[in-house]
N, C-alpha and C. Protein backbone atom coordinates (compact mmCIF):
# COMPACT_ATOMS: atom_id res chain seq x y z
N UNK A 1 10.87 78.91 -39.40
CA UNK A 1 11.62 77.66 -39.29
C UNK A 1 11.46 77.11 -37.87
N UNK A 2 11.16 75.73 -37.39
CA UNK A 2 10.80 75.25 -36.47
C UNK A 2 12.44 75.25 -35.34
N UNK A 3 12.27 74.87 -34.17
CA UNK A 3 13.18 75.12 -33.62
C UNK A 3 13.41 73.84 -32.88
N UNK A 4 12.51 72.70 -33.36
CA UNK A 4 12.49 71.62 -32.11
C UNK A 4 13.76 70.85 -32.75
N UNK A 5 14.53 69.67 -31.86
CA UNK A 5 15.31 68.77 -33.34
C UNK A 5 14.90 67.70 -33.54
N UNK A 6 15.56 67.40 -34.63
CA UNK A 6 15.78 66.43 -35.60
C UNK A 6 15.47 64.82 -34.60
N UNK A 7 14.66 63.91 -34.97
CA UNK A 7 15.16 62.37 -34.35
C UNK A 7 16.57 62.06 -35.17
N UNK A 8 17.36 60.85 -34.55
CA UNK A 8 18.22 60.71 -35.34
C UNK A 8 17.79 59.18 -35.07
N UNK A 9 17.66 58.56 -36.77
CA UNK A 9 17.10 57.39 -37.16
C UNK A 9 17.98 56.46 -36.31
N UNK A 10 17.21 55.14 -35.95
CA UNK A 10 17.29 54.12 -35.01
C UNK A 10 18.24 52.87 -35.88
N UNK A 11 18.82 51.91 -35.03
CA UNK A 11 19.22 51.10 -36.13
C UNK A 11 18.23 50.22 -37.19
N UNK A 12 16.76 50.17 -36.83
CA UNK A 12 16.02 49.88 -37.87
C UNK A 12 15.31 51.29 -38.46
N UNK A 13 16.02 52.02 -38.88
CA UNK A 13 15.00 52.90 -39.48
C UNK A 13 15.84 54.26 -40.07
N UNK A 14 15.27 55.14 -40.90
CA UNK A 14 16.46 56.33 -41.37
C UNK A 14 15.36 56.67 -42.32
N UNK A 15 16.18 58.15 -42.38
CA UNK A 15 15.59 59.29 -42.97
C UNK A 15 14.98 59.17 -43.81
N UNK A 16 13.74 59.71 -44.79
CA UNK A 16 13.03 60.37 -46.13
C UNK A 16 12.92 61.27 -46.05
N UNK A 17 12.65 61.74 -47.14
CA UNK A 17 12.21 63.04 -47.52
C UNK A 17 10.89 63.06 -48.31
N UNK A 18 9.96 63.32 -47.96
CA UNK A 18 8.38 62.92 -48.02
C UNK A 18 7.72 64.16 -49.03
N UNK A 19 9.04 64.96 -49.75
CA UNK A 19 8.82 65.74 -50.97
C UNK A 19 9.05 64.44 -52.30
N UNK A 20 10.56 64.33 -52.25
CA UNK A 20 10.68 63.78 -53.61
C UNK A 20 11.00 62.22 -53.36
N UNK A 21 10.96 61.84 -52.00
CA UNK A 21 11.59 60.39 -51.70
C UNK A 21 13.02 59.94 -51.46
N UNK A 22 13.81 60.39 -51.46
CA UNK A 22 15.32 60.84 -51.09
C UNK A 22 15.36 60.03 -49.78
N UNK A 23 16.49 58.85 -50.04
CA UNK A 23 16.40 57.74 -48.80
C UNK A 23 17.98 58.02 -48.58
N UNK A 24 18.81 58.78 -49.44
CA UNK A 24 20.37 58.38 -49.02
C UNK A 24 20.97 59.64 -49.04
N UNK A 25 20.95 60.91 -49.58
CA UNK A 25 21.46 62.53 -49.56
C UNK A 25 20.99 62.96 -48.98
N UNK A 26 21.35 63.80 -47.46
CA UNK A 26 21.07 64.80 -46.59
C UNK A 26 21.98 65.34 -46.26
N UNK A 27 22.11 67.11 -46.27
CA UNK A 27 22.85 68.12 -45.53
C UNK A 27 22.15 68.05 -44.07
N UNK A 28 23.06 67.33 -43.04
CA UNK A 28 23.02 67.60 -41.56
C UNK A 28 23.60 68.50 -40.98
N UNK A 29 23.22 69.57 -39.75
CA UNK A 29 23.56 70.00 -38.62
C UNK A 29 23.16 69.45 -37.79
N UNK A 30 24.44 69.63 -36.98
CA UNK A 30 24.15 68.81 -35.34
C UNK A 30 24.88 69.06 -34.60
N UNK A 31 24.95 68.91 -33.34
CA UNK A 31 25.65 69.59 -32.20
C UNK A 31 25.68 68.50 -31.04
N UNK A 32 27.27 68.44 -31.11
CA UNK A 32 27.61 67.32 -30.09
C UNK A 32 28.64 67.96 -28.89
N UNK A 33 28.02 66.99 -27.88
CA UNK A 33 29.19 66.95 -26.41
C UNK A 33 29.65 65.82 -26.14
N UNK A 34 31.49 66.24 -26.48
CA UNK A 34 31.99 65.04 -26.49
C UNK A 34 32.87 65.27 -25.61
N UNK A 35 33.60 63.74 -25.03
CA UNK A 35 34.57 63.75 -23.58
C UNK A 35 35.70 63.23 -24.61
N UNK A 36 36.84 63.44 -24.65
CA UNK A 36 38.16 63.04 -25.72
C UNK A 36 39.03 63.01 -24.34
N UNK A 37 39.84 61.39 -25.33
CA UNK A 37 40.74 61.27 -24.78
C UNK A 37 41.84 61.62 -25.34
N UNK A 38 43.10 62.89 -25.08
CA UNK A 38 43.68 63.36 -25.72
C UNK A 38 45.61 62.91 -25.92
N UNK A 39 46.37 62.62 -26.43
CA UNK A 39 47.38 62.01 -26.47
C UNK A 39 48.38 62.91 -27.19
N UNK A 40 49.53 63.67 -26.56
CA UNK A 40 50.52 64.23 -27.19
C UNK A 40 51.92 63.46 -27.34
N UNK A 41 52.75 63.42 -28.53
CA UNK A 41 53.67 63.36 -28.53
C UNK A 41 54.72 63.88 -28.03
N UNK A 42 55.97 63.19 -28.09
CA UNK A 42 56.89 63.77 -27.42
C UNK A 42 57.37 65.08 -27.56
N UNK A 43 56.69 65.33 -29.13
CA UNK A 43 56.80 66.64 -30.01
C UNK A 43 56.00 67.57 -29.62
N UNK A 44 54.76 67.09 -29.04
CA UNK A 44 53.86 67.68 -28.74
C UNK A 44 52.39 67.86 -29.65
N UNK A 45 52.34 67.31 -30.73
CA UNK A 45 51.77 66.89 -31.64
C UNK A 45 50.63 66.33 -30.59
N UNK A 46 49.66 66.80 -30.94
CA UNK A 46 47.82 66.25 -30.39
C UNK A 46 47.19 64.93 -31.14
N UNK A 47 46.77 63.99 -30.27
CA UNK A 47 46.07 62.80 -31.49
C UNK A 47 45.34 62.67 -30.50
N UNK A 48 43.86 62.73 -31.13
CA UNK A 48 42.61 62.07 -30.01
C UNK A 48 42.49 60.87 -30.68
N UNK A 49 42.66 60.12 -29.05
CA UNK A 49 42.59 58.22 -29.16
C UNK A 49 41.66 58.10 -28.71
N UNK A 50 40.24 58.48 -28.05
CA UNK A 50 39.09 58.11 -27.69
C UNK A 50 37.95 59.07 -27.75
N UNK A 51 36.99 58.68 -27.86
CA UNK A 51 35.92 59.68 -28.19
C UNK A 51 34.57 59.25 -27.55
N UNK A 52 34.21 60.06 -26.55
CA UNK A 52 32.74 59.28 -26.26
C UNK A 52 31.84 60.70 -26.38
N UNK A 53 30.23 60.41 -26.93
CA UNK A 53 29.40 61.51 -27.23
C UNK A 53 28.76 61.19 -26.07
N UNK A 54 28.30 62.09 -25.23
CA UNK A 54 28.01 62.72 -24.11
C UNK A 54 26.50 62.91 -24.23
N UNK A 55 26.57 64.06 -25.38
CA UNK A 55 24.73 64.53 -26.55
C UNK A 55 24.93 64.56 -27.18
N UNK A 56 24.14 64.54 -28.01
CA UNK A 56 23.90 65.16 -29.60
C UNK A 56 22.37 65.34 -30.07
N UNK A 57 22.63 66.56 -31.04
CA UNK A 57 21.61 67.20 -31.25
C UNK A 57 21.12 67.84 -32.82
N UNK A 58 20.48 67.28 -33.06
CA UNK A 58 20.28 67.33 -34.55
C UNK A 58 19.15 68.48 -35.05
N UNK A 59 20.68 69.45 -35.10
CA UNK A 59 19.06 71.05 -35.52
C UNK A 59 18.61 71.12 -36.52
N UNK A 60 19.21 70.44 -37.76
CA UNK A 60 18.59 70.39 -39.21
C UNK A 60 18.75 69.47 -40.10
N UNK A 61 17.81 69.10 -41.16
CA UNK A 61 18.05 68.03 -41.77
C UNK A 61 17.67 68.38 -43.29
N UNK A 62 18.52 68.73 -43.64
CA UNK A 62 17.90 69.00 -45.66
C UNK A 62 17.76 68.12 -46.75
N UNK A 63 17.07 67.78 -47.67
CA UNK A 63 17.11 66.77 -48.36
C UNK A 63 18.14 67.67 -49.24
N UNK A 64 18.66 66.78 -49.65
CA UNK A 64 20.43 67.36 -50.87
C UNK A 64 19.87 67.14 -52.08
N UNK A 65 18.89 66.34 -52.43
CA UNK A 65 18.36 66.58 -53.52
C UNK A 65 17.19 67.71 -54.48
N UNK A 66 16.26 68.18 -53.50
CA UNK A 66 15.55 68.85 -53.82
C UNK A 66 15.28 69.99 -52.86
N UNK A 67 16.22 70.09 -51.60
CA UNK A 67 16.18 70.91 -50.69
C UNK A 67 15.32 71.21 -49.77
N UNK A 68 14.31 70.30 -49.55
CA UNK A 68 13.38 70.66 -48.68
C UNK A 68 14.17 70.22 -47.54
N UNK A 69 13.56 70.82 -45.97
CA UNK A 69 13.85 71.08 -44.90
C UNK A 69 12.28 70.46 -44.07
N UNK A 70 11.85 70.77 -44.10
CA UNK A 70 10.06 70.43 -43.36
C UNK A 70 9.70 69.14 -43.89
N UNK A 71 9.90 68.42 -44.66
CA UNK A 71 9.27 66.91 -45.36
C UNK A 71 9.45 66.01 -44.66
N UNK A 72 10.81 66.02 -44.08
CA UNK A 72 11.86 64.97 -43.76
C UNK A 72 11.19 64.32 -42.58
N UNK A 73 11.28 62.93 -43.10
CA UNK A 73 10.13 61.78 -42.07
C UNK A 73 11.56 60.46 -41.81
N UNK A 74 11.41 59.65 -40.42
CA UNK A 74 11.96 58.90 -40.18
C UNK A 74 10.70 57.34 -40.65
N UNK A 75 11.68 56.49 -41.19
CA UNK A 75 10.93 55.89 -42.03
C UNK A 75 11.84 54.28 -41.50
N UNK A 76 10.78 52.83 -41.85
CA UNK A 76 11.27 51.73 -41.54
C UNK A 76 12.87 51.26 -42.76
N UNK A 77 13.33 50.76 -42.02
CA UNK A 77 14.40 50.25 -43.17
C UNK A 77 14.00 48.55 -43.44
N UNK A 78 14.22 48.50 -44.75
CA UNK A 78 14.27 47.00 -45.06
C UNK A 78 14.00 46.19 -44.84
N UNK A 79 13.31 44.99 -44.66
CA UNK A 79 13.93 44.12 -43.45
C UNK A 79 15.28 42.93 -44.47
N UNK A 80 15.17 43.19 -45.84
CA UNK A 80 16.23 42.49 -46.04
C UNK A 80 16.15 41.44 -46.92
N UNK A 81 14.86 40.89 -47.18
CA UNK A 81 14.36 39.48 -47.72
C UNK A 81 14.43 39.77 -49.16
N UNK A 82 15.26 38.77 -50.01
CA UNK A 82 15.43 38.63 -51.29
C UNK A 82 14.30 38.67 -51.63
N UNK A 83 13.83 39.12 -53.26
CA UNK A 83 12.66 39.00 -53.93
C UNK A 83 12.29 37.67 -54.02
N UNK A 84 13.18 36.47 -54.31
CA UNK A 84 12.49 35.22 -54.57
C UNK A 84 12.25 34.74 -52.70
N UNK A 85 12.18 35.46 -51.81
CA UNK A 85 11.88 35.05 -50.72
C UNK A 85 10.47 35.68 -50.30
N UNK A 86 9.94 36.72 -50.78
CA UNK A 86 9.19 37.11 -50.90
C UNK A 86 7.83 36.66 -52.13
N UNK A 87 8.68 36.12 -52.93
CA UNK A 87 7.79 35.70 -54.49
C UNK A 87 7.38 34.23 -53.65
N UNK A 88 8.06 33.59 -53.43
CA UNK A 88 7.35 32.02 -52.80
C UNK A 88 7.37 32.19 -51.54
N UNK A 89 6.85 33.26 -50.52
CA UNK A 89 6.31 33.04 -49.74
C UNK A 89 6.72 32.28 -48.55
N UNK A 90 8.53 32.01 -48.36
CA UNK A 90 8.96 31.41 -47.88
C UNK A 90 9.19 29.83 -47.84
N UNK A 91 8.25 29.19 -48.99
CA UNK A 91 8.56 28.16 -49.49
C UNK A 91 9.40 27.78 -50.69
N UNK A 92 10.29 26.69 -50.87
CA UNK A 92 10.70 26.40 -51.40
C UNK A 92 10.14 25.90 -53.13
């Protein structure tokens, strides 16, 4: 099993799985450093009111459908254009 990590997909772009095609089910591990901002009550009761990630680190990525682990490719997303925007070519 490889040891390098995971990319974690960009806002144009996200995961496949380049076994069965799987664009939306994945079992993730990942490992974050986070700074919290922490808030007790008078009770003493804990509520974190802020959260900033520091790192993060993505050691594995499984497809949930067919389980592969090694396939998994970062891939373009969408760009969004209705079929009849695509069928005429941008003309009316």
């Amino acid at each position: 099993m490889p040891t390098e990590a995971f990319a974690i997909p960009g806002p144009g772009s996200r995961w496949r799985c380049g076994h069965c095609g799987n664009l939306t089910r994945f079992d993730v591990t990942r490992t974050r450093t986070v700074t919290e901002y922490w808030h007790f009550t008078m009770a003493g009761e804990p509520e974190v009111a802020e959260t900033t990630v520091v790192a993060e680190e993505v050691a594995s990525v499984m497809c949930r459908w067919c389980g592969a682990s090694d396939r998994i490719e970062i891939v373009d997303r969408p760009t969004g254009a209705t079929p009849d925007e695509k069928d005429l070519g941008g003309t009316p």
